[in-house]
Protein backbone atom coordinates (compact mmCIF):
# COMPACT_ATOMS: atom_id res chain seq x y z
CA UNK A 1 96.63 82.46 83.73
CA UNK A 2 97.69 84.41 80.57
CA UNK A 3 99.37 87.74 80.96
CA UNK A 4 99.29 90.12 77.76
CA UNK A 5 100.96 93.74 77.42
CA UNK A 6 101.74 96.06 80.26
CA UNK A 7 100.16 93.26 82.97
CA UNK A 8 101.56 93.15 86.33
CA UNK A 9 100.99 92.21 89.57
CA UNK A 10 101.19 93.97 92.85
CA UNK A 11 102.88 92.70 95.60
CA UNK A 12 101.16 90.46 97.98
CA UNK A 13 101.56 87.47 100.52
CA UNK A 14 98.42 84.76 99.64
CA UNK A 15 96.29 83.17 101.92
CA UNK A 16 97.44 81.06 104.73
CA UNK A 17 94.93 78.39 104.83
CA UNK A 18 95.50 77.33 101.54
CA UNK A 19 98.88 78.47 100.35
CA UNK A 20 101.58 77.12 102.39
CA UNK A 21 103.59 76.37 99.23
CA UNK A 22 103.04 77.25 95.68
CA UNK A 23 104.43 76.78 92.46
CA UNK A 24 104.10 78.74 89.54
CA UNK A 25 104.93 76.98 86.21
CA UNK A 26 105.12 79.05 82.82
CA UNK A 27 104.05 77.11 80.14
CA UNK A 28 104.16 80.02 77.38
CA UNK A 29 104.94 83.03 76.48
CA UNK A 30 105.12 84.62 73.15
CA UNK A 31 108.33 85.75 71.30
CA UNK A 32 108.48 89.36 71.89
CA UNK A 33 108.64 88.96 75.99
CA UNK A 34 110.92 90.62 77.53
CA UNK A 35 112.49 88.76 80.83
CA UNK A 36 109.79 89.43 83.36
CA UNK A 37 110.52 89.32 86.88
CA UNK A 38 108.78 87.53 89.79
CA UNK A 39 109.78 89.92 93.16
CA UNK A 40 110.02 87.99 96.22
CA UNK A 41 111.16 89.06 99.56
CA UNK A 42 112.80 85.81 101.39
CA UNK A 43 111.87 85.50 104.79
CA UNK A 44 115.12 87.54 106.03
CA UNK A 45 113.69 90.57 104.10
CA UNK A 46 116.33 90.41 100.95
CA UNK A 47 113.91 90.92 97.79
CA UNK A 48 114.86 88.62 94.96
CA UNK A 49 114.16 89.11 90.93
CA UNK A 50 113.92 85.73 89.90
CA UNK A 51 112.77 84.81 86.21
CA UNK A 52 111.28 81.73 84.80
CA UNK A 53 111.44 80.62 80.89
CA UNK A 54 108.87 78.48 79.06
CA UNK A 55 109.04 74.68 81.14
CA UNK A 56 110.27 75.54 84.38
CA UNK A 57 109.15 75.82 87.77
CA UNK A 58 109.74 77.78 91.06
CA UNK A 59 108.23 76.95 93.96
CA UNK A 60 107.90 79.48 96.97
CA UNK A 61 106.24 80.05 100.48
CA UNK A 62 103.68 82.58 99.00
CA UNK A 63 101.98 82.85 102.28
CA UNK A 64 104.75 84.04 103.69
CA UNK A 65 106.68 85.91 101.31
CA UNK A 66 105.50 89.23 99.54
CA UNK A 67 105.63 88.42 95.75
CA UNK A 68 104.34 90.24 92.54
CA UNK A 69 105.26 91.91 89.12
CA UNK A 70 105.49 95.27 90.17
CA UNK A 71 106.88 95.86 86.32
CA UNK A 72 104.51 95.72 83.18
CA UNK A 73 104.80 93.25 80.84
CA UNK A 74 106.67 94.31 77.84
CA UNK A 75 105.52 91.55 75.28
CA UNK A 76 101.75 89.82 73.85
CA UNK A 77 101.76 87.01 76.01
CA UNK A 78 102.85 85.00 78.72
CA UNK A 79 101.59 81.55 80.36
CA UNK A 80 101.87 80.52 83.77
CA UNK A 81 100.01 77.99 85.74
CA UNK A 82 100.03 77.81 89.29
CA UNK A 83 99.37 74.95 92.41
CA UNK A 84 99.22 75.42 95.97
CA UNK A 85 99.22 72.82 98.97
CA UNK A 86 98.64 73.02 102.37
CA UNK A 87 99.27 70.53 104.83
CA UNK A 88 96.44 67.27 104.17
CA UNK A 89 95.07 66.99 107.34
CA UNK A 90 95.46 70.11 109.00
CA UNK A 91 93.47 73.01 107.14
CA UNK A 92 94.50 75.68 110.20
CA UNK A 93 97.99 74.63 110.13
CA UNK A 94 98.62 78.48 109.97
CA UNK A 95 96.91 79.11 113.27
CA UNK A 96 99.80 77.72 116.02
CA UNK A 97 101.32 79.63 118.34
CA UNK A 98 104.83 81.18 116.84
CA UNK A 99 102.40 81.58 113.09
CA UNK A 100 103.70 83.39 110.38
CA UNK A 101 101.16 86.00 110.31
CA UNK A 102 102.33 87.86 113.63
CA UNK A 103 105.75 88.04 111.58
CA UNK A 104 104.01 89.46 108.22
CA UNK A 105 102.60 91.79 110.29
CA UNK A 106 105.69 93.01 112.13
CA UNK A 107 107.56 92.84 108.81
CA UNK A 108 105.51 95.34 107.04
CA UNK A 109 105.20 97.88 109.93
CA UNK A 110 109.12 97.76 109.69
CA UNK A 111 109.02 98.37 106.08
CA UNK A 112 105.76 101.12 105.98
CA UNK A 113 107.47 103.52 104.45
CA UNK A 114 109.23 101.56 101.74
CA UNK A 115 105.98 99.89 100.72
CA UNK A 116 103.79 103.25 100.80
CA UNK A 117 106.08 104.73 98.39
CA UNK A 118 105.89 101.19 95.88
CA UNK A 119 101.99 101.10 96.25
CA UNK A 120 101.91 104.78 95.09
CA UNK A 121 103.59 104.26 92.04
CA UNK A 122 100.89 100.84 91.47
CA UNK A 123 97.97 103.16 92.17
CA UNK A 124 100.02 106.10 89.95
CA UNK A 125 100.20 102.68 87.30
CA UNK A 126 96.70 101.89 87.48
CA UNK A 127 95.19 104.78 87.27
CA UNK A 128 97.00 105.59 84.22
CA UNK A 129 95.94 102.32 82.50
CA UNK A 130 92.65 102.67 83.65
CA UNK A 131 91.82 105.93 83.60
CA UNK A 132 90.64 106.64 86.87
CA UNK A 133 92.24 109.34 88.48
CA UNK A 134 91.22 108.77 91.64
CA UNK A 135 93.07 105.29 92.47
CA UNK A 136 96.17 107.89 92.30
């Protein structure tokens, strides 16, 4: 995927069924980037800014941790590639008893309040970029 100018990404967890692990690899980025952090909250709830230069890797639980760019881009361009696995021969490895979605979902409504307030200031964001006033 290649990012230009004033990209982000809002946070998100991806989906279960395919995305037990993913790793995000940046293969570019142009010479006028600005250190552009990936925000991920670990499983405990502690939010991490973790940055990646041009030949490395991090690999996460993206299923299970909320992750995005909630910052723009402050540079022309920048290359990641990503690859998720799942387990091989269980595609609804996700849907045991003890699964991580009951805990997403009791994470967030923990955390409503801090998260209303961040996806304010994305729809604020994109309706600024895109001009249309009422995403704000």
């Amino acid at each position: 995927r290649v990012y230009a100018d004033a990209s982000w990404l809002i946070r998100h967890v991806d989906r279960e069924d395919t995305h037990a692990l993913s790793a995000i690899m940046n293969l570019d980025q142009s010479d006028d980037v600005e250190a552009w952090p990936l925000l991920i909250d670990s499983l405990d709830g502690e939010t991490h800014s973790l940055t990646i230069s041009p030949g490395e890797m991090l690999f996460y639980e993206s299923a299970r941790c909320l992750h995005g760019r909630p910052l723009p881009l402050k540079g022309s361009r920048f290359v990641n590639a990503f690859v998720h696995y799942r387990p091989k021969d269980d595609p609804h490895w996700h849907a045991v008893a003890g699964s991580y979605s009951g805990a997403a979902v009791r994470w967030a409504a923990d955390h409503i309040a801090v998260r209303s307030e961040e996806a304010r200031e994305m729809a604020r964001r994109l309706a600024a970029h895109s001009g249309h006033a009422w995403l704000a």
